[in-house]
PDB file of N, CA and C in Angstrom:
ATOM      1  N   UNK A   1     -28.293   7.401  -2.919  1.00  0.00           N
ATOM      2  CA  UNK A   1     -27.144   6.527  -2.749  1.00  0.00           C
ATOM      3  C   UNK A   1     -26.057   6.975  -3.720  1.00  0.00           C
ATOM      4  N   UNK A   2     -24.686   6.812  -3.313  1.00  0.00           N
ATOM      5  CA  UNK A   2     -23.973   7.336  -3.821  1.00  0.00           C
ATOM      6  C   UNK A   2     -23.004   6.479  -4.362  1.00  0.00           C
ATOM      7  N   UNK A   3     -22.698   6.101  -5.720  1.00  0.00           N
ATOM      8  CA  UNK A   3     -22.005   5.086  -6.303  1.00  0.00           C
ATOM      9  C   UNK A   3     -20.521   4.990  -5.864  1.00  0.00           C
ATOM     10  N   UNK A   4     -19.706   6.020  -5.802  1.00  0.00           N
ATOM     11  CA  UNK A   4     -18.332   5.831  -5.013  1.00  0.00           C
ATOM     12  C   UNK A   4     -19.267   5.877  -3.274  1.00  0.00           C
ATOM     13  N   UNK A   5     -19.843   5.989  -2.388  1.00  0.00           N
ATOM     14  CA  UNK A   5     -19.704   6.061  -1.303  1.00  0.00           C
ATOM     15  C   UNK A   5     -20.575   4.607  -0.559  1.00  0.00           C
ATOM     16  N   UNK A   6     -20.681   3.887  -1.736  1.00  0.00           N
ATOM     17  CA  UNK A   6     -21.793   2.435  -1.021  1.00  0.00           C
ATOM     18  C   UNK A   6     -20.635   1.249  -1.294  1.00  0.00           C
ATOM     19  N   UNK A   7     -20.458   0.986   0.040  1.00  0.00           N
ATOM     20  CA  UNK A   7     -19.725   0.008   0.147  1.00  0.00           C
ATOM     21  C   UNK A   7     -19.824  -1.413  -0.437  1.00  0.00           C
ATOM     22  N   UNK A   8     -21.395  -2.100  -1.252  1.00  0.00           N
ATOM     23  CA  UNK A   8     -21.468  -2.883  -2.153  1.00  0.00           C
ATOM     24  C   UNK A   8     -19.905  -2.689  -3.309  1.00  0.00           C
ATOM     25  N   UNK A   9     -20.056  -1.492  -3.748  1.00  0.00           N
ATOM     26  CA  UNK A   9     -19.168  -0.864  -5.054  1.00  0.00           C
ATOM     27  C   UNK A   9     -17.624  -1.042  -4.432  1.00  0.00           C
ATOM     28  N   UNK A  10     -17.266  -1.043  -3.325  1.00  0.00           N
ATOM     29  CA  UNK A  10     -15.821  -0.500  -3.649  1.00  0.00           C
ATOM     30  C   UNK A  10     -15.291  -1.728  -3.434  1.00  0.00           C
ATOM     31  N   UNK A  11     -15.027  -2.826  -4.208  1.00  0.00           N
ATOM     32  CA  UNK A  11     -14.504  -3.568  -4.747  1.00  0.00           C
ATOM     33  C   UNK A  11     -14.388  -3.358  -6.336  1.00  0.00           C
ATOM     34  N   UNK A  12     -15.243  -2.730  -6.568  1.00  0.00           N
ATOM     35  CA  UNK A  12     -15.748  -2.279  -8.392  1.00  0.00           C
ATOM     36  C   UNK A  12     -15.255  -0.832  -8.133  1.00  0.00           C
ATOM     37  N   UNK A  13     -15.718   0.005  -7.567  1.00  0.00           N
ATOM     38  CA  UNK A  13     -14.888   1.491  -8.192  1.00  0.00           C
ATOM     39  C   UNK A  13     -15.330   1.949  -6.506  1.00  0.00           C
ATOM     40  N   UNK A  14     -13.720   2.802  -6.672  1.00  0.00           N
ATOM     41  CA  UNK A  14     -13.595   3.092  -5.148  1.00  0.00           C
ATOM     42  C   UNK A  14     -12.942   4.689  -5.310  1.00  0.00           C
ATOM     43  N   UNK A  15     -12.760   5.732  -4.338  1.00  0.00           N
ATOM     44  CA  UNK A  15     -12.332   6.688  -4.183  1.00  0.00           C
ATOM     45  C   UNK A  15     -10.651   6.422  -4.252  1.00  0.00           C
ATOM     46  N   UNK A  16      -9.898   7.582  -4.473  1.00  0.00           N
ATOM     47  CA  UNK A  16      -8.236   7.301  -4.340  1.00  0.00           C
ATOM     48  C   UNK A  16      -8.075   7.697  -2.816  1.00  0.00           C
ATOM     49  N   UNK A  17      -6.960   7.341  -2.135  1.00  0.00           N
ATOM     50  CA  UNK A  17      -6.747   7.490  -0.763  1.00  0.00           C
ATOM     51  C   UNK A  17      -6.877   9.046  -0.249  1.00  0.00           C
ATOM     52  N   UNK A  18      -6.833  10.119  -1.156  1.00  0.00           N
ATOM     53  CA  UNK A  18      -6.834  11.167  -0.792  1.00  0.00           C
ATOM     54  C   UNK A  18      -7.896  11.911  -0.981  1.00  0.00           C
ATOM     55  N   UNK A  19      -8.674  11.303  -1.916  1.00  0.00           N
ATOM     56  CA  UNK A  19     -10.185  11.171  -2.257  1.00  0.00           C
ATOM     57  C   UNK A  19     -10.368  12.477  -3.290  1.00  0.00           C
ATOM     58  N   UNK A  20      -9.401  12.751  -4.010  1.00  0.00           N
ATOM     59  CA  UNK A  20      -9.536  13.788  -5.314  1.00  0.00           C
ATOM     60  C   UNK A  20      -9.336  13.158  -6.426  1.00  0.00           C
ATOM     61  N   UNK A  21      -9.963  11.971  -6.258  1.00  0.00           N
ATOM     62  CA  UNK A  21     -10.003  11.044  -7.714  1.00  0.00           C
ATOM     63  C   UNK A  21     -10.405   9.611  -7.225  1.00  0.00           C
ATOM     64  N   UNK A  22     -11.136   8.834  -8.714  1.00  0.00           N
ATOM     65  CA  UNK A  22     -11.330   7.794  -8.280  1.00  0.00           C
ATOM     66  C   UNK A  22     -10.919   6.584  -9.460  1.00  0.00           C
ATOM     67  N   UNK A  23     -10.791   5.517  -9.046  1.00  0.00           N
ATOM     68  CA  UNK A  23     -10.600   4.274 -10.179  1.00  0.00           C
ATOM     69  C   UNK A  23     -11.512   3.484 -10.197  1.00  0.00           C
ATOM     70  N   UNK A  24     -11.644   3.157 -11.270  1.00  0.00           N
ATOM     71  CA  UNK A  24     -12.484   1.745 -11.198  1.00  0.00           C
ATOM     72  C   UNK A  24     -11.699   0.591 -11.798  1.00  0.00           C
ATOM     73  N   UNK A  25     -11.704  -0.206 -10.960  1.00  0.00           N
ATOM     74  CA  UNK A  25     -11.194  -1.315 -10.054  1.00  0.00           C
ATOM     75  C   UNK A  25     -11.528  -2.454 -11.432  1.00  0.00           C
ATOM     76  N   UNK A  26     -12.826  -2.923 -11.371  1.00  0.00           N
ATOM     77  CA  UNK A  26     -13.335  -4.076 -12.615  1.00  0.00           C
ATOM     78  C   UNK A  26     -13.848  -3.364 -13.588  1.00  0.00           C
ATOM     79  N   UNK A  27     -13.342  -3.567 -14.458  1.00  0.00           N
ATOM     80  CA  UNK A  27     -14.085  -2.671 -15.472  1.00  0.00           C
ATOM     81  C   UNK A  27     -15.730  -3.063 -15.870  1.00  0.00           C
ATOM     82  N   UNK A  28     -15.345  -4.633 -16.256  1.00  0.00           N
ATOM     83  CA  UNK A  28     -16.422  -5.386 -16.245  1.00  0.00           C
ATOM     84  C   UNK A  28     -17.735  -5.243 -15.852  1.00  0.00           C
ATOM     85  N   UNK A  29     -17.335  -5.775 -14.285  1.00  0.00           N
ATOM     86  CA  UNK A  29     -18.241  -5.412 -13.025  1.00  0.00           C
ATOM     87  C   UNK A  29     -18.833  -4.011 -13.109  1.00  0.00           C
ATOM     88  N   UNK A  30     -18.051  -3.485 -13.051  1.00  0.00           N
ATOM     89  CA  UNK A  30     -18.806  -1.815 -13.081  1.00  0.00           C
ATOM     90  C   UNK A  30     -20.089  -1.801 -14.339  1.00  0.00           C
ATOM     91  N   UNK A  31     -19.450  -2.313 -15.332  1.00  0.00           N
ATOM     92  CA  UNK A  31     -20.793  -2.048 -16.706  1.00  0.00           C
ATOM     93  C   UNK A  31     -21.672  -2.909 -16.416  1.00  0.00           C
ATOM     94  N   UNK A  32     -21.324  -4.526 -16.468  1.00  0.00           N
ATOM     95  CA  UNK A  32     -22.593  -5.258 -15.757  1.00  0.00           C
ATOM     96  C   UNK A  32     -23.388  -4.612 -14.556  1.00  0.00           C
ATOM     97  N   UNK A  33     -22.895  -4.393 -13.083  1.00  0.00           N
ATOM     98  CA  UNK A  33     -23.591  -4.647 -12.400  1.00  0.00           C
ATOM     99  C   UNK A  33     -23.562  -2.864 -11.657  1.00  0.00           C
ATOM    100  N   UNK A  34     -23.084  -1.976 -12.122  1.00  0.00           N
ATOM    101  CA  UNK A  34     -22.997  -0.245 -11.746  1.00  0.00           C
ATOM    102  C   UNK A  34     -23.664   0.104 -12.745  1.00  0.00           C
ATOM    103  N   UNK A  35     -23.489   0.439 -14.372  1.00  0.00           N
ATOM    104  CA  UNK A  35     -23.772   1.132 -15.068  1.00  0.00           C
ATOM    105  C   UNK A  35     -25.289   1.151 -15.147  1.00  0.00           C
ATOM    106  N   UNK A  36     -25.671  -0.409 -15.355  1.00  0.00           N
ATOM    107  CA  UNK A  36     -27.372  -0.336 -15.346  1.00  0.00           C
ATOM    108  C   UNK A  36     -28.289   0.424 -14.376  1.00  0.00           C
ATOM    109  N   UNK A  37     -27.704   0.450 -12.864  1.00  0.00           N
ATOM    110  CA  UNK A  37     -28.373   1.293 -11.948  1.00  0.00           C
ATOM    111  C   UNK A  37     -28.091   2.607 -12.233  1.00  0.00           C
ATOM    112  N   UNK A  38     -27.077   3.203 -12.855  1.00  0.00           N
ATOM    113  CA  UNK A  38     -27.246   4.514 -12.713  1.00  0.00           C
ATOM    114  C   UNK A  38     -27.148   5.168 -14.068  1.00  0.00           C
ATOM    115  N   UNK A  39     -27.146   4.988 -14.942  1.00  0.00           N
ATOM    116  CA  UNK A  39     -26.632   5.706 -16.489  1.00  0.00           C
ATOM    117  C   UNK A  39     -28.109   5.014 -17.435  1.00  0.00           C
ATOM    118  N   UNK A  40     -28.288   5.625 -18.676  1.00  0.00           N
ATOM    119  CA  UNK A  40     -28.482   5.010 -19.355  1.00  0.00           C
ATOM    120  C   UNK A  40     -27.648   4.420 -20.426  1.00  0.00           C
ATOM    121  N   UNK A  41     -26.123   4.888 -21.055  1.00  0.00           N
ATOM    122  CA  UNK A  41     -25.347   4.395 -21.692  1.00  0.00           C
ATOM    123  C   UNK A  41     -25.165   3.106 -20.966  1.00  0.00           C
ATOM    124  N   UNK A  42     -24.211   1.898 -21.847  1.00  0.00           N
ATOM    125  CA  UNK A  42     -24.023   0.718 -21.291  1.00  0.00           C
ATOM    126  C   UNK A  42     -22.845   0.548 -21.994  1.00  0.00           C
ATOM    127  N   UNK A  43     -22.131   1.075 -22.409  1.00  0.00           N
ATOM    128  CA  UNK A  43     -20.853   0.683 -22.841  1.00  0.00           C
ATOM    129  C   UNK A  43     -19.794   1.961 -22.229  1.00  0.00           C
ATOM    130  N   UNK A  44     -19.198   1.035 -21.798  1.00  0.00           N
ATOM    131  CA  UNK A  44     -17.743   1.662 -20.972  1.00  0.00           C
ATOM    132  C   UNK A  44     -17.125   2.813 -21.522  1.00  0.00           C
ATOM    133  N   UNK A  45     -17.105   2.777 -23.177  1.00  0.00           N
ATOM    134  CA  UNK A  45     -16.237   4.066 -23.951  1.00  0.00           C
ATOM    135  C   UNK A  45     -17.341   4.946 -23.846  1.00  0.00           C
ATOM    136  N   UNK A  46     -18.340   4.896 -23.996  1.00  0.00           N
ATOM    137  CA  UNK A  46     -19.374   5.875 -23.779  1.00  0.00           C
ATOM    138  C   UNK A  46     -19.686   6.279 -22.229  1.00  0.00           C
ATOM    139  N   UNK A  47     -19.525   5.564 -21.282  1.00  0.00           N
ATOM    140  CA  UNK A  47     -18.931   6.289 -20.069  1.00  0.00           C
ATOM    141  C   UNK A  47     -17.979   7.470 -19.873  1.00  0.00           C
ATOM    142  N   UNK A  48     -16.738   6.864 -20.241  1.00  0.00           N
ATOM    143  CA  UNK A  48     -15.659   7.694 -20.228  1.00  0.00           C
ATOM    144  C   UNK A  48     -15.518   8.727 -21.388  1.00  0.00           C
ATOM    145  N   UNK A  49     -16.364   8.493 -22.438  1.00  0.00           N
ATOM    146  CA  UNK A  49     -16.448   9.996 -22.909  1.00  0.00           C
ATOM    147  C   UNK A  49     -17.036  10.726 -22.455  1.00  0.00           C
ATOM    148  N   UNK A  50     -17.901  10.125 -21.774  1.00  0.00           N
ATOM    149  CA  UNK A  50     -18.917  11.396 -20.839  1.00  0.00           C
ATOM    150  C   UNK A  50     -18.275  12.191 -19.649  1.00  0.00           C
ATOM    151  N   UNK A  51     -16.975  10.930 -19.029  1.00  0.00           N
ATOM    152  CA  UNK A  51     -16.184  11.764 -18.312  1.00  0.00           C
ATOM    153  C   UNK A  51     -15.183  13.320 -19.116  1.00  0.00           C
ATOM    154  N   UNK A  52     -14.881  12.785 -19.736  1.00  0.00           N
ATOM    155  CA  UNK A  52     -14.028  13.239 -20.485  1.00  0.00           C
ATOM    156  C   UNK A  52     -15.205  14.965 -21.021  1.00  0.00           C
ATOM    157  N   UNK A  53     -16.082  14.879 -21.605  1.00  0.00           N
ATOM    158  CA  UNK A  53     -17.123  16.081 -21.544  1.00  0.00           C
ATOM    159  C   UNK A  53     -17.115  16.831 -20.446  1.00  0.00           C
ATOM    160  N   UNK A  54     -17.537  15.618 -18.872  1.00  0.00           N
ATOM    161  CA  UNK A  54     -17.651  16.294 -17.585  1.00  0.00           C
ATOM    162  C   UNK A  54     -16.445  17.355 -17.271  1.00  0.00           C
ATOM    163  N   UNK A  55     -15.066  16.748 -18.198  1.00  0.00           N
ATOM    164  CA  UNK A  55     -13.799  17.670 -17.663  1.00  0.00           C
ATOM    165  C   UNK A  55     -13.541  16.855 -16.901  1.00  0.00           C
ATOM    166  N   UNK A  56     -13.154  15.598 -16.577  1.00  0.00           N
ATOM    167  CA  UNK A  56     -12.112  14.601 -15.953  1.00  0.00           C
ATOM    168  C   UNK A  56     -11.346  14.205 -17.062  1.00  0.00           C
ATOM    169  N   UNK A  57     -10.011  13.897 -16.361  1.00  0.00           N
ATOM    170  CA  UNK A  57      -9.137  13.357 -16.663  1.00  0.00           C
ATOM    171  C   UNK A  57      -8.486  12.720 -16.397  1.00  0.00           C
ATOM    172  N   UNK A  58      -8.595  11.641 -17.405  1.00  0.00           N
ATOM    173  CA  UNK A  58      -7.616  10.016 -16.834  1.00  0.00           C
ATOM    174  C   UNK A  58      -6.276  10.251 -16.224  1.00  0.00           C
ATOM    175  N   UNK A  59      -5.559   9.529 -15.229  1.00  0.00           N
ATOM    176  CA  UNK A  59      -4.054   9.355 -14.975  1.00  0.00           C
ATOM    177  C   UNK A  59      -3.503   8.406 -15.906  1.00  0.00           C
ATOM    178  N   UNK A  60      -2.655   8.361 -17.268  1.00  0.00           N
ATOM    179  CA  UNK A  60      -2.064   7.344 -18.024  1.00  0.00           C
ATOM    180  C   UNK A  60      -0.862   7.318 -17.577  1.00  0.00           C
ATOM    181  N   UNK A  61      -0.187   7.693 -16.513  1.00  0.00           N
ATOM    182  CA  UNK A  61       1.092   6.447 -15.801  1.00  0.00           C
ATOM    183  C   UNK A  61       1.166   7.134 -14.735  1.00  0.00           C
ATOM    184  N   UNK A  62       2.335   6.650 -13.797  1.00  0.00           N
ATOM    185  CA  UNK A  62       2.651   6.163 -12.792  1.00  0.00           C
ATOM    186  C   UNK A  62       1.432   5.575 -11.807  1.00  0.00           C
ATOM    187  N   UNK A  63       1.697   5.750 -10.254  1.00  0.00           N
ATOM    188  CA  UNK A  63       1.308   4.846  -9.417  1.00  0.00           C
ATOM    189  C   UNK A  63      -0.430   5.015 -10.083  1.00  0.00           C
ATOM    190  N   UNK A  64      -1.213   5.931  -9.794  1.00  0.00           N
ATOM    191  CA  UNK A  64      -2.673   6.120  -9.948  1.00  0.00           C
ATOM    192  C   UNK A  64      -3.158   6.070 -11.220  1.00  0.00           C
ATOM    193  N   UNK A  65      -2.224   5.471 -12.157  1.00  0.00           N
ATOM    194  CA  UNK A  65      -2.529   5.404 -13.554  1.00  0.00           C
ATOM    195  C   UNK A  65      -4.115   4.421 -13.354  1.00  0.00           C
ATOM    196  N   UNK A  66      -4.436   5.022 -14.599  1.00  0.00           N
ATOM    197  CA  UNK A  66      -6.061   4.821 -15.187  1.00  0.00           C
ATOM    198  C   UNK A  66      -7.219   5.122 -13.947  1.00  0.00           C
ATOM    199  N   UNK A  67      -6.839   6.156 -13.040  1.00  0.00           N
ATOM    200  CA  UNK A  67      -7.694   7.089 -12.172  1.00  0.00           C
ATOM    201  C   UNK A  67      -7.654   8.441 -12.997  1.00  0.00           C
ATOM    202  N   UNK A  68      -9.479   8.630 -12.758  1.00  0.00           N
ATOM    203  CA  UNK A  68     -10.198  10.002 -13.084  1.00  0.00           C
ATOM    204  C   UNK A  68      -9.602  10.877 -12.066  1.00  0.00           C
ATOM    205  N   UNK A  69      -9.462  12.372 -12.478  1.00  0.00           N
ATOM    206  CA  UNK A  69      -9.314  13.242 -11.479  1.00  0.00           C
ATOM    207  C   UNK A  69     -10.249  14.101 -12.329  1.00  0.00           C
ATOM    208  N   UNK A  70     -11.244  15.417 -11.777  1.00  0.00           N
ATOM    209  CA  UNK A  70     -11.450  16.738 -12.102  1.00  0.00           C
ATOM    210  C   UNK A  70     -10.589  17.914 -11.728  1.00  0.00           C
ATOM    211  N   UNK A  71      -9.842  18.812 -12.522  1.00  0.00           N
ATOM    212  CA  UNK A  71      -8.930  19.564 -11.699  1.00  0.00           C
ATOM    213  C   UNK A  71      -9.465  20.268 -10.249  1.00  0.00           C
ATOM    214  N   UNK A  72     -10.449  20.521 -11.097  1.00  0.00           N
ATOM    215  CA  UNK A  72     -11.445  21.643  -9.545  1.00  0.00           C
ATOM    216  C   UNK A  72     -12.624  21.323  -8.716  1.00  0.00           C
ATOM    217  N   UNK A  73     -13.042  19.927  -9.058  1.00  0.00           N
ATOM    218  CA  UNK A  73     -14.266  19.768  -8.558  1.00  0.00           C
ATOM    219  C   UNK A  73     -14.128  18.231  -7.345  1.00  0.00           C
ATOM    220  N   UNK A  74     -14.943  17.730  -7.030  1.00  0.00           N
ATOM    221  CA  UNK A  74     -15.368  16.262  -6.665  1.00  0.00           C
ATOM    222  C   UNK A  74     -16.613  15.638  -7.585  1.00  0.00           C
ATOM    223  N   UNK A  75     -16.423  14.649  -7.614  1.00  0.00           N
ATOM    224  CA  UNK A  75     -17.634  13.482  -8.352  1.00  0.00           C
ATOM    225  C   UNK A  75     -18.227  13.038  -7.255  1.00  0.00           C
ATOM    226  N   UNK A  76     -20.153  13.502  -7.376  1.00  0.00           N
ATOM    227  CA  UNK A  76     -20.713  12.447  -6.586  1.00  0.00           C
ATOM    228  C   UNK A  76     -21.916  12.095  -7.677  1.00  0.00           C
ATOM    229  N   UNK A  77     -21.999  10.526  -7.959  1.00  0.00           N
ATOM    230  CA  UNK A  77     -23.163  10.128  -8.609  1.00  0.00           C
ATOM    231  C   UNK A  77     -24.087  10.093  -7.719  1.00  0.00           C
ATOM    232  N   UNK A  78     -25.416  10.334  -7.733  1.00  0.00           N
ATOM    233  CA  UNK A  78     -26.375  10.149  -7.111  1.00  0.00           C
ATOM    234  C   UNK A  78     -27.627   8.779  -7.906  1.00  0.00           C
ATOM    235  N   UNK A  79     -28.012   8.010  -8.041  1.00  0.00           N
ATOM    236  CA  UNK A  79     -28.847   7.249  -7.769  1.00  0.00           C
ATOM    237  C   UNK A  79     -30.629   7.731  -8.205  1.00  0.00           C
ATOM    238  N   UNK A  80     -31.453   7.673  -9.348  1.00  0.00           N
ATOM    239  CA  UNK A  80     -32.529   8.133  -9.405  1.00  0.00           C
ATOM    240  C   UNK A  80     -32.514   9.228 -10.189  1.00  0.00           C
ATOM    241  N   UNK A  81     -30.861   9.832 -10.391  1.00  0.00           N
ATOM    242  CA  UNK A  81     -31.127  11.608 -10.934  1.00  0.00           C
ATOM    243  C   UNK A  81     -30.716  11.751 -12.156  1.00  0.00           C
ATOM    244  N   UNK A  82     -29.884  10.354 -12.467  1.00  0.00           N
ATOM    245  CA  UNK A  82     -29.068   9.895 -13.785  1.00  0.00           C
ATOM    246  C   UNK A  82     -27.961  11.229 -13.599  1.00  0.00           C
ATOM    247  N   UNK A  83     -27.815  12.082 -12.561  1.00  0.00           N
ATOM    248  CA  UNK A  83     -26.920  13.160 -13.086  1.00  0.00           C
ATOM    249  C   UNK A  83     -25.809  13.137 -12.415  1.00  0.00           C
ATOM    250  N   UNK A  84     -24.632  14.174 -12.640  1.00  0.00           N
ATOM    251  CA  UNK A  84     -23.260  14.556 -12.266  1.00  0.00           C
ATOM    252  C   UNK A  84     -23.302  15.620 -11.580  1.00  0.00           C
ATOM    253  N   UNK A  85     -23.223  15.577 -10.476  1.00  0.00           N
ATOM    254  CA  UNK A  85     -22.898  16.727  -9.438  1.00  0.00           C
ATOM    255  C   UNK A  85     -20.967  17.244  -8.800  1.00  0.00           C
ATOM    256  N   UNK A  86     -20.839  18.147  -9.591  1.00  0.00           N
ATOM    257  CA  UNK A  86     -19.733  18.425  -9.574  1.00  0.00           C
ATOM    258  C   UNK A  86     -19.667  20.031  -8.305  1.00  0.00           C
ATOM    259  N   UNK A  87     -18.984  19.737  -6.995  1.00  0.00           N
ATOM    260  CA  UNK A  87     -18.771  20.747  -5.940  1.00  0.00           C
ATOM    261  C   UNK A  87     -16.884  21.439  -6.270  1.00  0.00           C
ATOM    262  N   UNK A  88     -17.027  21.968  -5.738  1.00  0.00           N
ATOM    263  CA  UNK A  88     -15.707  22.723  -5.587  1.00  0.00           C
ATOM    264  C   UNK A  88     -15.232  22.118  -4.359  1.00  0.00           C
ATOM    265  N   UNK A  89     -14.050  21.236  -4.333  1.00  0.00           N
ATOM    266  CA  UNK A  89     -13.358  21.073  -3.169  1.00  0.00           C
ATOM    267  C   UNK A  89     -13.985  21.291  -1.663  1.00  0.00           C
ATOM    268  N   UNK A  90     -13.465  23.372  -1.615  1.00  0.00           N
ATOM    269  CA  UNK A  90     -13.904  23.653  -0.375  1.00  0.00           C
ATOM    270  C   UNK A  90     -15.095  23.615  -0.052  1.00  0.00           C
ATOM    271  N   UNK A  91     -16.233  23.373  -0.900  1.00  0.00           N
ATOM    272  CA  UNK A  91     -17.970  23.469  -0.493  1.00  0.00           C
ATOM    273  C   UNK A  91     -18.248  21.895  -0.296  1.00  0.00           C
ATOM    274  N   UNK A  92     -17.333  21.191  -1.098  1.00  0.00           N
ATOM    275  CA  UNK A  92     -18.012  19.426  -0.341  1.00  0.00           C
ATOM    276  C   UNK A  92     -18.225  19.574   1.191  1.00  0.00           C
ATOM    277  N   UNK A  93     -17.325  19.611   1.744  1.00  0.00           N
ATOM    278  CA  UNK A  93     -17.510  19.714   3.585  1.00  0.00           C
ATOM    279  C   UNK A  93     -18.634  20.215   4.400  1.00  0.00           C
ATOM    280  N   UNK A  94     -19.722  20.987   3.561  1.00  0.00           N
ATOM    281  CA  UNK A  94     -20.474  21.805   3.749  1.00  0.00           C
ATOM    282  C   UNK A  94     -22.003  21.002   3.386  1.00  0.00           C
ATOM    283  N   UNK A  95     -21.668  20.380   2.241  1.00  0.00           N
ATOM    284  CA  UNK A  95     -22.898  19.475   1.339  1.00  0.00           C
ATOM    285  C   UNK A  95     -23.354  18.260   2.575  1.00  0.00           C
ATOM    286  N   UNK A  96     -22.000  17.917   3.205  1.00  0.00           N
ATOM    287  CA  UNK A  96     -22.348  16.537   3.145  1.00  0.00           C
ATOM    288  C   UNK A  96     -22.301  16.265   5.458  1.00  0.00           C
TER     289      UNK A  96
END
């Protein structure tokens, strides 16, 4: 199961319309009721430093402000693997 792609979540963290980045929506929600299923960290700054390791980077203004982007890759969490699977753009189409 895929944390941006299960429709429970996207009220809590959802893909951007063009789908090369994503936001999360409640911050809250996400650590209560996302983080426990899939991470072992539980605090939000320790999330996003992990993004920040992965090589994402926050949007701090205009419209998509406080959305992750990776310059070159896609984010898919997977469920069970605790891990980060990072594809190249053109090979997602192929994965999935």
């Amino acid at each position: 199961m895929e944390i941006l792609s299960n429709e429970e979540n996207s009220d809590i963290i959802t893909w951007l319309d063009h789908g090369k980045g994503f936001v999360i929506i409640q911050k809250k929600r996400f650590v209560l009721e996302v983080m426990p299923k899939f991470f072992k960290q539980s605090k939000y700054t320790s999330f996003t430093r992990k993004l920040n390791r992965w090589g994402f980077t926050r949007v701090s203004r205009g419209p998509e402000m406080g959305a992750y982007y990776h310059r070159v890759s896609l984010l898919v969490l997977l469920k069970n693997k605790n891990c980060l699977v990072i594809c190249p753009w053109y090979y997602f189409e192929c994965l999935f």
